[in-house]
Protein backbone atom coordinates (compact mmCIF):
# COMPACT_ATOMS: atom_id res chain seq x y z
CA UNK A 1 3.31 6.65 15.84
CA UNK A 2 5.20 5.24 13.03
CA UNK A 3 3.27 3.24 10.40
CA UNK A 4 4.69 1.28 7.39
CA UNK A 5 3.72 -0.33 4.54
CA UNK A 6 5.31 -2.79 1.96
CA UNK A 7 4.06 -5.95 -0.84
CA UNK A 8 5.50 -8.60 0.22
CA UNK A 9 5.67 -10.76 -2.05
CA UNK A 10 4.42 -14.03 -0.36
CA UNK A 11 4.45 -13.64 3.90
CA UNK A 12 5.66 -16.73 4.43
CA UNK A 13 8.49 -17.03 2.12
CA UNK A 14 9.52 -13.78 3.25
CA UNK A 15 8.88 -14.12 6.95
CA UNK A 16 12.60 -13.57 7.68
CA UNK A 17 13.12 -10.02 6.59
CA UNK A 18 9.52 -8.94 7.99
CA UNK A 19 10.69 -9.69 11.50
CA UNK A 20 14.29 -8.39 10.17
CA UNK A 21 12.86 -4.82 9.43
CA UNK A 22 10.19 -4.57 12.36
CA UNK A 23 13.04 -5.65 14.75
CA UNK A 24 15.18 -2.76 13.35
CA UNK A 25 12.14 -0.38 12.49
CA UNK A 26 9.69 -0.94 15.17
CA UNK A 27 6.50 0.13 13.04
CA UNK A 28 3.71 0.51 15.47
CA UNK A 29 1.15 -0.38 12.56
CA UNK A 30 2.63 -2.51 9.89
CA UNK A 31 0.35 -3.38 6.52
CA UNK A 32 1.18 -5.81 4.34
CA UNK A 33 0.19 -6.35 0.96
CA UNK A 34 0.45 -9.39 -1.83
CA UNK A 35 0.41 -11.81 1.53
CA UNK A 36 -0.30 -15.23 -0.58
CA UNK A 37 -2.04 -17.29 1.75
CA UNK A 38 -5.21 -17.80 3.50
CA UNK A 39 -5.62 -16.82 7.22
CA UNK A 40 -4.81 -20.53 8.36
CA UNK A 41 -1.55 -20.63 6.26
CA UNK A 42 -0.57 -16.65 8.30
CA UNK A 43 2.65 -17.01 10.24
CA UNK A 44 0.25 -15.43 13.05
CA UNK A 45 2.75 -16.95 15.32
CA UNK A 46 6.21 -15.70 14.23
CA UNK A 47 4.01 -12.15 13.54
CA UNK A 48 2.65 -11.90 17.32
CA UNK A 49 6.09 -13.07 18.87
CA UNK A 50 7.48 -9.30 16.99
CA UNK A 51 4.96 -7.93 19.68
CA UNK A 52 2.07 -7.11 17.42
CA UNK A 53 -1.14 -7.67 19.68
CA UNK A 54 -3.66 -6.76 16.11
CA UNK A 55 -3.56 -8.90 13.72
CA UNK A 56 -6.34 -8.27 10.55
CA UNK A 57 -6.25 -10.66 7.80
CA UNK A 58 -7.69 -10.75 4.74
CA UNK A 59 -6.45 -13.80 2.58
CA UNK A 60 -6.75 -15.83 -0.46
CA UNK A 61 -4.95 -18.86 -1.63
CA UNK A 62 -1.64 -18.26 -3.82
CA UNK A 63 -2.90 -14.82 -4.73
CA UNK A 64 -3.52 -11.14 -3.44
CA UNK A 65 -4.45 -10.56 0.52
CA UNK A 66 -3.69 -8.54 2.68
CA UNK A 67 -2.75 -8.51 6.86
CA UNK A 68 -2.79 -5.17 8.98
CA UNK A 69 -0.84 -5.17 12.45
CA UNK A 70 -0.13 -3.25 15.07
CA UNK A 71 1.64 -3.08 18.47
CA UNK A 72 -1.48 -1.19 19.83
CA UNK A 73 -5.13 -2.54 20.42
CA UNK A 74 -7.35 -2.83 16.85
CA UNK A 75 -10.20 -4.04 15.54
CA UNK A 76 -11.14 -5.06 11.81
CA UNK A 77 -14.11 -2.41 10.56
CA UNK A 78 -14.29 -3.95 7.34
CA UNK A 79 -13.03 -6.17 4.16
CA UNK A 80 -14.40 -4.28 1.48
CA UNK A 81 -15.13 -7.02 -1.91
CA UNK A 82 -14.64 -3.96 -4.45
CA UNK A 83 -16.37 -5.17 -7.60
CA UNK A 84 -17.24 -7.87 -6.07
CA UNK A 85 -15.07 -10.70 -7.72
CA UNK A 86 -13.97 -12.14 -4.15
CA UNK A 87 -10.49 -10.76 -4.48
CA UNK A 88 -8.44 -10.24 -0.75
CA UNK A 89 -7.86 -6.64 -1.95
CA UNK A 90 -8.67 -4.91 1.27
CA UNK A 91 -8.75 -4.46 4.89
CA UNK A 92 -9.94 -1.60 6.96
CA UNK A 93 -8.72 -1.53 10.52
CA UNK A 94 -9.63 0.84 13.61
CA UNK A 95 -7.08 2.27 16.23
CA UNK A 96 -8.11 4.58 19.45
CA UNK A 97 -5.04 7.18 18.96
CA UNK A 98 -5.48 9.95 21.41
CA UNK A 99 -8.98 9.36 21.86
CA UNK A 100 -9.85 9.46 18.58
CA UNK A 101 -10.88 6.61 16.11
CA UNK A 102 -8.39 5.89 13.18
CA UNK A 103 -9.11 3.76 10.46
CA UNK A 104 -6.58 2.66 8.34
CA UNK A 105 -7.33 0.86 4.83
CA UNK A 106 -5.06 -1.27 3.48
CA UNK A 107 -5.35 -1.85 -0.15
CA UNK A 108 -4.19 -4.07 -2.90
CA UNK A 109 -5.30 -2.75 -5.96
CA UNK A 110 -5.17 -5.04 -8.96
CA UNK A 111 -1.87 -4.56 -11.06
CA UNK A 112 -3.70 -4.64 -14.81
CA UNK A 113 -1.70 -7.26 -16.50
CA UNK A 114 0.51 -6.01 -19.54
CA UNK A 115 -1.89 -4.70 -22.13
CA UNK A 116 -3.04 -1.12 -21.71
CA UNK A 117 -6.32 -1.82 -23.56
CA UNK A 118 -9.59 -2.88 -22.19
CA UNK A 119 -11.21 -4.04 -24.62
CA UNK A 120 -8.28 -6.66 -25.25
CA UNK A 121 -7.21 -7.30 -21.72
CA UNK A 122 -9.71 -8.10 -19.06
CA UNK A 123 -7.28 -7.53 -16.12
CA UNK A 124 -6.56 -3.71 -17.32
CA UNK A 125 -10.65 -3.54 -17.52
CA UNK A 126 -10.84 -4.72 -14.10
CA UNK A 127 -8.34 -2.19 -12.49
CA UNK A 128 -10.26 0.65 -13.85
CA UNK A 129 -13.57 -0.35 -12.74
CA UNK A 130 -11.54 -0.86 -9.08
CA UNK A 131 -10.93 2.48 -9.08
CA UNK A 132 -13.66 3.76 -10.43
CA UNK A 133 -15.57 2.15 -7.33
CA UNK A 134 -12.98 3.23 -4.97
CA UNK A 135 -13.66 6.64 -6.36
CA UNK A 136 -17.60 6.83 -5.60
CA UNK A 137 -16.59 4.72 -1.90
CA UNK A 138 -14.60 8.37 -0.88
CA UNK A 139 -16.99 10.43 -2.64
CA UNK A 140 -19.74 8.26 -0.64
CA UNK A 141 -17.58 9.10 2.55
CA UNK A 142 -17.35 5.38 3.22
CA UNK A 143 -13.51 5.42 4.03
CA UNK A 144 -14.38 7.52 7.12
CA UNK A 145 -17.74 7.10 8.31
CA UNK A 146 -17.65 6.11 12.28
CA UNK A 147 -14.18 7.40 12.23
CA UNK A 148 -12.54 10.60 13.00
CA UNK A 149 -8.68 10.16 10.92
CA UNK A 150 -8.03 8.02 7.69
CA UNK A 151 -5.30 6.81 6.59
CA UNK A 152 -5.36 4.82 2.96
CA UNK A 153 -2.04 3.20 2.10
CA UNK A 154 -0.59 -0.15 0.23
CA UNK A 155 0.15 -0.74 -3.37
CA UNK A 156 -2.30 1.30 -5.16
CA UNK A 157 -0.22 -0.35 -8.43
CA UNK A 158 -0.04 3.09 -9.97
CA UNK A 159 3.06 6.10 -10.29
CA UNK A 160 0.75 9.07 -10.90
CA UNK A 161 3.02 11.47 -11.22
CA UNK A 162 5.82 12.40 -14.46
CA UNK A 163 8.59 11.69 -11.62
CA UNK A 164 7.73 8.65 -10.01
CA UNK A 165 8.89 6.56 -12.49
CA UNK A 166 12.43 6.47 -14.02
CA UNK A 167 10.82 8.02 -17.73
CA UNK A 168 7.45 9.44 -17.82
CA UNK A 169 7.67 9.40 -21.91
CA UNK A 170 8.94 5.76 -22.01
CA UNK A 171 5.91 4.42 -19.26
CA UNK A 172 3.08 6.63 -21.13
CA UNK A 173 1.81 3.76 -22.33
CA UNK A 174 2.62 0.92 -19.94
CA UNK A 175 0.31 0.03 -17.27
CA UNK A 176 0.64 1.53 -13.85
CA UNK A 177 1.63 4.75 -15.33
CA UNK A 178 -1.08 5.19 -18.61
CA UNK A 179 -3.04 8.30 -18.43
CA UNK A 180 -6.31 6.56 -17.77
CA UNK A 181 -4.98 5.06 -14.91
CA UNK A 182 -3.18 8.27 -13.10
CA UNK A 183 -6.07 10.56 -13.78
CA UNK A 184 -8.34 7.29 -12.14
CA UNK A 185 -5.96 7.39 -9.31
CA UNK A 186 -5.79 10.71 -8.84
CA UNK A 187 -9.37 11.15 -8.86
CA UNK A 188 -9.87 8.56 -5.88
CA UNK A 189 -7.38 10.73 -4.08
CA UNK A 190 -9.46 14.54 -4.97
CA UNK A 191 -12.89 12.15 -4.12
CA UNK A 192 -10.92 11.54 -0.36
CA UNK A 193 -9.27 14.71 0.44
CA UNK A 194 -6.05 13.09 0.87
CA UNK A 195 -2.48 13.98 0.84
CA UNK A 196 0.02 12.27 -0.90
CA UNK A 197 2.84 11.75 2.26
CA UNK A 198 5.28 11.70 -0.18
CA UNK A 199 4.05 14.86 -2.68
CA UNK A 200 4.68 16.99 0.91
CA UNK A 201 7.72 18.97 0.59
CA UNK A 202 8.78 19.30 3.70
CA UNK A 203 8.95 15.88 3.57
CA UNK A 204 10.13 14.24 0.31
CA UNK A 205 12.19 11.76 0.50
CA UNK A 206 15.65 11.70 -1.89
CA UNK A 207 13.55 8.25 -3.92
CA UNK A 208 10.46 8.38 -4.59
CA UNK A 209 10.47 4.80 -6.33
CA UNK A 210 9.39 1.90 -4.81
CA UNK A 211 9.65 -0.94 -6.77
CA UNK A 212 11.99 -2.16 -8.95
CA UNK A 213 11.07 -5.36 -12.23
CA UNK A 214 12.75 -8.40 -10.74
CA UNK A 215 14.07 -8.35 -14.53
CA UNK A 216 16.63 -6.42 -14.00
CA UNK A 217 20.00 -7.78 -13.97
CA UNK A 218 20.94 -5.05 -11.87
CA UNK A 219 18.14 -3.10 -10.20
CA UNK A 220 20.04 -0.58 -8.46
CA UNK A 221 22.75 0.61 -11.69
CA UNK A 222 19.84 0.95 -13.82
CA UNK A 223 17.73 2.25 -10.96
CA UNK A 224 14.24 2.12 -13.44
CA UNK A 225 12.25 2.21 -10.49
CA UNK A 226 8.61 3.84 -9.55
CA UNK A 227 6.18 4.28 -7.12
CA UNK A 228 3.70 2.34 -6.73
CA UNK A 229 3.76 1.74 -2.88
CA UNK A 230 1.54 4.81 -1.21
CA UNK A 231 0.70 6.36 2.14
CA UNK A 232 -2.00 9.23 1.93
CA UNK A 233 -3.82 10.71 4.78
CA UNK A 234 -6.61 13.23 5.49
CA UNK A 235 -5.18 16.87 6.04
CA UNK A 236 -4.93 16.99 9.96
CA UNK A 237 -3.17 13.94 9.57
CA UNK A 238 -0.63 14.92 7.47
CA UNK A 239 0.52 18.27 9.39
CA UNK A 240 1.25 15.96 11.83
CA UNK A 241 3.79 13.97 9.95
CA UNK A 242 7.52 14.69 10.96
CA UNK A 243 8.65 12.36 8.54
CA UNK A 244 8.59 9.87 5.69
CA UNK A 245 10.83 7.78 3.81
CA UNK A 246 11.35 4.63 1.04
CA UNK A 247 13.51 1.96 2.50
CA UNK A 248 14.89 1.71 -1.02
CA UNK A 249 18.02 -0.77 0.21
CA UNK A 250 15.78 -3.23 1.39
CA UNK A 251 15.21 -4.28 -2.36
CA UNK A 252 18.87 -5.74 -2.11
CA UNK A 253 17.90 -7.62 1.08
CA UNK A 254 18.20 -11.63 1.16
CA UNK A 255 15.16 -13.09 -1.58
CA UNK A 256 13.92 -9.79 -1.55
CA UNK A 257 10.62 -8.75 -2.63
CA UNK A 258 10.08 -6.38 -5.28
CA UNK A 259 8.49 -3.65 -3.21
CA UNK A 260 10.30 -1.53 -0.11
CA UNK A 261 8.72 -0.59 3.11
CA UNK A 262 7.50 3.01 2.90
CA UNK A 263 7.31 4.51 6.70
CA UNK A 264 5.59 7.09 8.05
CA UNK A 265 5.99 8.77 11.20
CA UNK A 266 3.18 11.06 13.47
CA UNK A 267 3.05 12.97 16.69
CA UNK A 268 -0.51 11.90 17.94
């Protein structure tokens, strides 16, 4: 089973290179974040011609959403409203693999604007009360309950660790890599039992950044990437991945977005 995620960056202006990479990829479960659109406005069309027969959508207008789909037979569990400020942030999705129940979540989390202060910058307020709730959701057992695997992946909007971004001492204090925000992050992680795909050694890919500022005149010389993009599962899950990687030249693609796919790949 090979999964993928990737921010897109608007589905429909990037429709092109989604059918690009699953015609060259072949994800089995695709999840795709920053969609744009409402579910009326999905290119549900162009996506089920690729041979996805699941489709989950969770949109809003111009901003957020998210879509989940997959090549084998799904259902939507659940479009969790995390601090309830009707944001298309999330999308849980259920998959019979084996005999077993998957769920996969597919999140969005809020990016926290530019000022790392929260008293000053509602947005960087709201992402820590997002994770704060995500936290208690996994300590609650929610992401799993009903299920017997979970996977959570998408832009979680955060590099937690000193190498997954291009300086940890220059990013200490700009958002997606603050302290407050890793150790938030991380904590959501410890709450779920899950394992960081691409923390695994024996599967660490050569980048472990996934997005690159579209202000950079040249993204790949100055390569001041991180990782944001994330694929974590629960611990049976992850012995049985045989590999991962960061499709890090697809941010030099046609209009590219400025996220990559991240793939995973599973004997089941």
């Amino acid at each position: 089973m090979r999964i993928a995620t990737w921010n897109i960056n608007s589905v429909r202006l990037r429709i092109d290179i989604v059918a690009d990479f699953v015609q060259r990829y072949q994800p089995d479960i695709l999840c795709l974040q920053e969609i744009k659109c409402i579910e009326d406005a999905f290119p549900l069309k162009r996506i089920r011609a690729l041979g996805f027969d699941y489709v989950g959508i969770h949109g809003q207008k111009g901003y957020h959403g998210v879509a989940t789909m997959a090549r084998i037979s799904g259902e939507t569990h659940t479009r969790h409203d995390f601090c309830e400020v009707g944001d298309a942030r999330h999308l849980a999705s259920d998959f019979n693999i084996g005999g077993k129940r998957l769920r996969v979540h597919n999140f969005y989390v809020p990016a926290g604007g530019d000022e790392p202060n929260p008293d000053l910058n509602a947005k960087f307020a709201h992402k820590l009360a997002y994770l704060d709730e995500m936290r208690g959701w996994a300590v609650d057992g929610q992401h799993i309950a009903g299920a017997d695997h979970a996977i959570v992946l998408g832009d979680l909007n955060i590099a937690p660790h000193a190498d997954d971004v291009w300086s940890h001492k220059q990013l200490l204090n700009v958002v997606s890599h603050t302290p407050v925000e890793t150790e938030g992050l991380l904590a959501v992680q410890a709450a779920g039992n899950f394992i960081d795909l691409a923390r695994e050694d024996a599967l660490r890919p050569d980048s472990l950044y996934t997005w690159w500022s579209y202000r950079a005149k040249d993204w790949e010389a100055s390569n001041r990437g991180r990782r944001l993009d994330h694929i974590w599962t629960s611990a049976d899950l992850a012995t049985r991945c045989n590999r991962f990687s960061i499709l890090s030249e697809a941010r030099g693609w046609d209009r590219p977005s400025d996220h990559v796919p991240v793939i995973a790949e599973f004997d089941i």
